[in-house]
Protein backbone atom coordinates (compact mmCIF):
# COMPACT_ATOMS: atom_id res chain seq x y z
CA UNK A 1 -10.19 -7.44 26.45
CA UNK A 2 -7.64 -5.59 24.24
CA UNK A 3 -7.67 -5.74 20.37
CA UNK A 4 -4.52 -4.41 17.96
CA UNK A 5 -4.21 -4.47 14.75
CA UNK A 6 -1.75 -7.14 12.91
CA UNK A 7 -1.56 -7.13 8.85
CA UNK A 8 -3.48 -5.41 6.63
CA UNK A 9 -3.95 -7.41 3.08
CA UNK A 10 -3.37 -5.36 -0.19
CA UNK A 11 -3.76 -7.06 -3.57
CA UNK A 12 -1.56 -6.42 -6.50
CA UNK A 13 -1.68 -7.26 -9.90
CA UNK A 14 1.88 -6.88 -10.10
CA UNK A 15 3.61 -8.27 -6.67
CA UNK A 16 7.19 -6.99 -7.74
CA UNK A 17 6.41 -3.41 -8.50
CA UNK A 18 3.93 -3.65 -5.19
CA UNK A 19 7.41 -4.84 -3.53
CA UNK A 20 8.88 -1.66 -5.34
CA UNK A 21 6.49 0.79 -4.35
CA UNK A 22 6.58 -0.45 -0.71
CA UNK A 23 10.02 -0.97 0.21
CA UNK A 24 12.10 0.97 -1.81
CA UNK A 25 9.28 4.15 -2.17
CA UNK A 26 7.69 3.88 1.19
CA UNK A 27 10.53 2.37 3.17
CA UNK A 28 8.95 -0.59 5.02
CA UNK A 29 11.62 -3.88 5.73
CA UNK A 30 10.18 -7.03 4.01
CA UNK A 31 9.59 -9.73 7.33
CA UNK A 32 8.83 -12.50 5.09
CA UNK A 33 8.36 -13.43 1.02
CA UNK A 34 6.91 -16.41 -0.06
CA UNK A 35 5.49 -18.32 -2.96
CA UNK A 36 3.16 -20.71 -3.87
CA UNK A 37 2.66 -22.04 -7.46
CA UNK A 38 1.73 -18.29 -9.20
CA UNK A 39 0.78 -16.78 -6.06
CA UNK A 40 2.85 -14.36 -3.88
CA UNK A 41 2.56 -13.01 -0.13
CA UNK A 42 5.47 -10.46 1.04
CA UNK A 43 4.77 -9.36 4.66
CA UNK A 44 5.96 -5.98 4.98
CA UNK A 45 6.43 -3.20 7.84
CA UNK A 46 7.62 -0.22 9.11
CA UNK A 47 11.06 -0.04 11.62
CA UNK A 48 9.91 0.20 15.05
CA UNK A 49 6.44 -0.70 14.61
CA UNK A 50 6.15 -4.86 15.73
CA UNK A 51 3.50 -6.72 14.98
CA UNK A 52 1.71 -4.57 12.39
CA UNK A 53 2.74 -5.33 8.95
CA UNK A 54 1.43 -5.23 4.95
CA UNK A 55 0.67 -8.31 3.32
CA UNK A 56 1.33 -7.86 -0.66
CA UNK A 57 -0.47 -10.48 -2.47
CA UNK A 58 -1.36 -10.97 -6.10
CA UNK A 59 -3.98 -13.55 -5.25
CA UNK A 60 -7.48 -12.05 -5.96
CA UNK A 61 -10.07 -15.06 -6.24
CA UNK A 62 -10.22 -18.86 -7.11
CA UNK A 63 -12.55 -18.65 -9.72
CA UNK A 64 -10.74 -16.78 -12.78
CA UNK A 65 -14.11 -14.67 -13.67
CA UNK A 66 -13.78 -13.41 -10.14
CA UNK A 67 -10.12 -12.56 -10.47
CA UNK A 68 -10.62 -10.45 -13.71
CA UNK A 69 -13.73 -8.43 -11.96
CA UNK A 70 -11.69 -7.80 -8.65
CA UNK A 71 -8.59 -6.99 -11.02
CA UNK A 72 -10.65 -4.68 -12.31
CA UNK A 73 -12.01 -3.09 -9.39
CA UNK A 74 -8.31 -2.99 -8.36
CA UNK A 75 -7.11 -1.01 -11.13
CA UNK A 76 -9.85 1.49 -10.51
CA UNK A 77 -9.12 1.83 -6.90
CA UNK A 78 -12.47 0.79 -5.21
CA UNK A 79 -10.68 -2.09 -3.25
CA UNK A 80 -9.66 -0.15 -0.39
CA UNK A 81 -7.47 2.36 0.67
CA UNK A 82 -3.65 2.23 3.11
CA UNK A 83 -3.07 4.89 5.37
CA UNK A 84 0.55 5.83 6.23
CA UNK A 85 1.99 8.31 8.64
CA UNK A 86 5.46 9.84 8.29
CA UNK A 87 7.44 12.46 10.08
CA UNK A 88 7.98 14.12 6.55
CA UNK A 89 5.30 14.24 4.83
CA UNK A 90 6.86 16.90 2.02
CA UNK A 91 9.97 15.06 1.85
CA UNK A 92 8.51 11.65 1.00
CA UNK A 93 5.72 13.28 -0.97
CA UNK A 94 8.80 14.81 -3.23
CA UNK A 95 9.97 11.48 -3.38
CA UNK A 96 7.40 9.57 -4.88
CA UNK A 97 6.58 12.59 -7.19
CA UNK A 98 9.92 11.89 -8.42
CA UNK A 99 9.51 8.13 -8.77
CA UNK A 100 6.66 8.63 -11.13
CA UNK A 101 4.37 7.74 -8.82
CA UNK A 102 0.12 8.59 -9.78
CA UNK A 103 -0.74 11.86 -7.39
CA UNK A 104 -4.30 11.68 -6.14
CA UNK A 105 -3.90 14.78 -4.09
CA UNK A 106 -1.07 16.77 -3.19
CA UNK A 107 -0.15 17.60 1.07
CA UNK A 108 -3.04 19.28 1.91
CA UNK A 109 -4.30 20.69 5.47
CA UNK A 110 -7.53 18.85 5.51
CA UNK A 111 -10.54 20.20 7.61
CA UNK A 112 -10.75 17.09 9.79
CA UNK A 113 -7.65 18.25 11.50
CA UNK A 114 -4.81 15.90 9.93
CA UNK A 115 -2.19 16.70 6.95
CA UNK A 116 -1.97 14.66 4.29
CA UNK A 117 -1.33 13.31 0.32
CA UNK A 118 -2.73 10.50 -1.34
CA UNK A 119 -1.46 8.67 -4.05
CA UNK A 120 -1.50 5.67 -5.90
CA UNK A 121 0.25 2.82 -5.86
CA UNK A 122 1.20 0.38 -9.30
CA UNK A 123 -1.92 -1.48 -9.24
CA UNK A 124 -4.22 1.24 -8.72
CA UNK A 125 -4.79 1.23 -4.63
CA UNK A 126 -4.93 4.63 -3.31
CA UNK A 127 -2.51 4.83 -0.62
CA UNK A 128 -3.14 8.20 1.97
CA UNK A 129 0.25 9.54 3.73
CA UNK A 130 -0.66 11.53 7.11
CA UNK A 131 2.10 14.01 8.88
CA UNK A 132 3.24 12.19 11.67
């Protein structure tokens, strides 16, 4: 039996500047963007890697008390975290220090052997960047 990995869900509270951060920050190509009623999905993901992609979404709960308390767990971070690799690290680390973008921790040699940044994305998900 094999198993792979496929999409990877990350809520936003604000789908367009998710769709900023992603594509136009991180560089992954949008597959697919679609609506329903106030709710978004856009599948995103990175040239050359098929069949693993983001899934943006801005849909948090049914029941609106649970949407505020996850949108406030968003905000804070404590959702979950995206990990990234990328053959340059310090160039795209430059480049989302230049976007504005909130830095967690800047590329750093870490003791468990990898190098790597994280930041955060518009609604408040930490997002880790390894060098490839």
């Amino acid at each position: 039996m094999t198993i792979a990995i496929s999409r990877c869900f990350v809520a936003a509270n604000d789908i367009d500047a998710a769709l900023t951060f992603y594509r136009d920050l991180l560089g992954l190509d949008v597959l697919n963007d679609v609506g329903q009623e106030d709710f978004r999905w856009i599948t995103l993901a990175a040239s050359g890697q098929d069949g693993v992609a983001v899934v943006l979404s801005n849909y948090l709960a049914d029941a609106p008390a649970d949407a505020e308390a996850l949108r406030g767990l968003l905000t804070k971070g404590a959702l979950g975290t995206v990990h990234f690799r990328s053959g340059d690290l310090d160039g795209l680390f430059a480049r989302l220090v230049e976007a504005g973008v909130e830095v967690l921790e800047k590329p750093t040699d870490q003791f468990w052997g990898v190098r790597d940044c994280a930041v955060r994305d518009p609604s408040g998900n930490v997002v880790r960047i390894d060098q490839a």
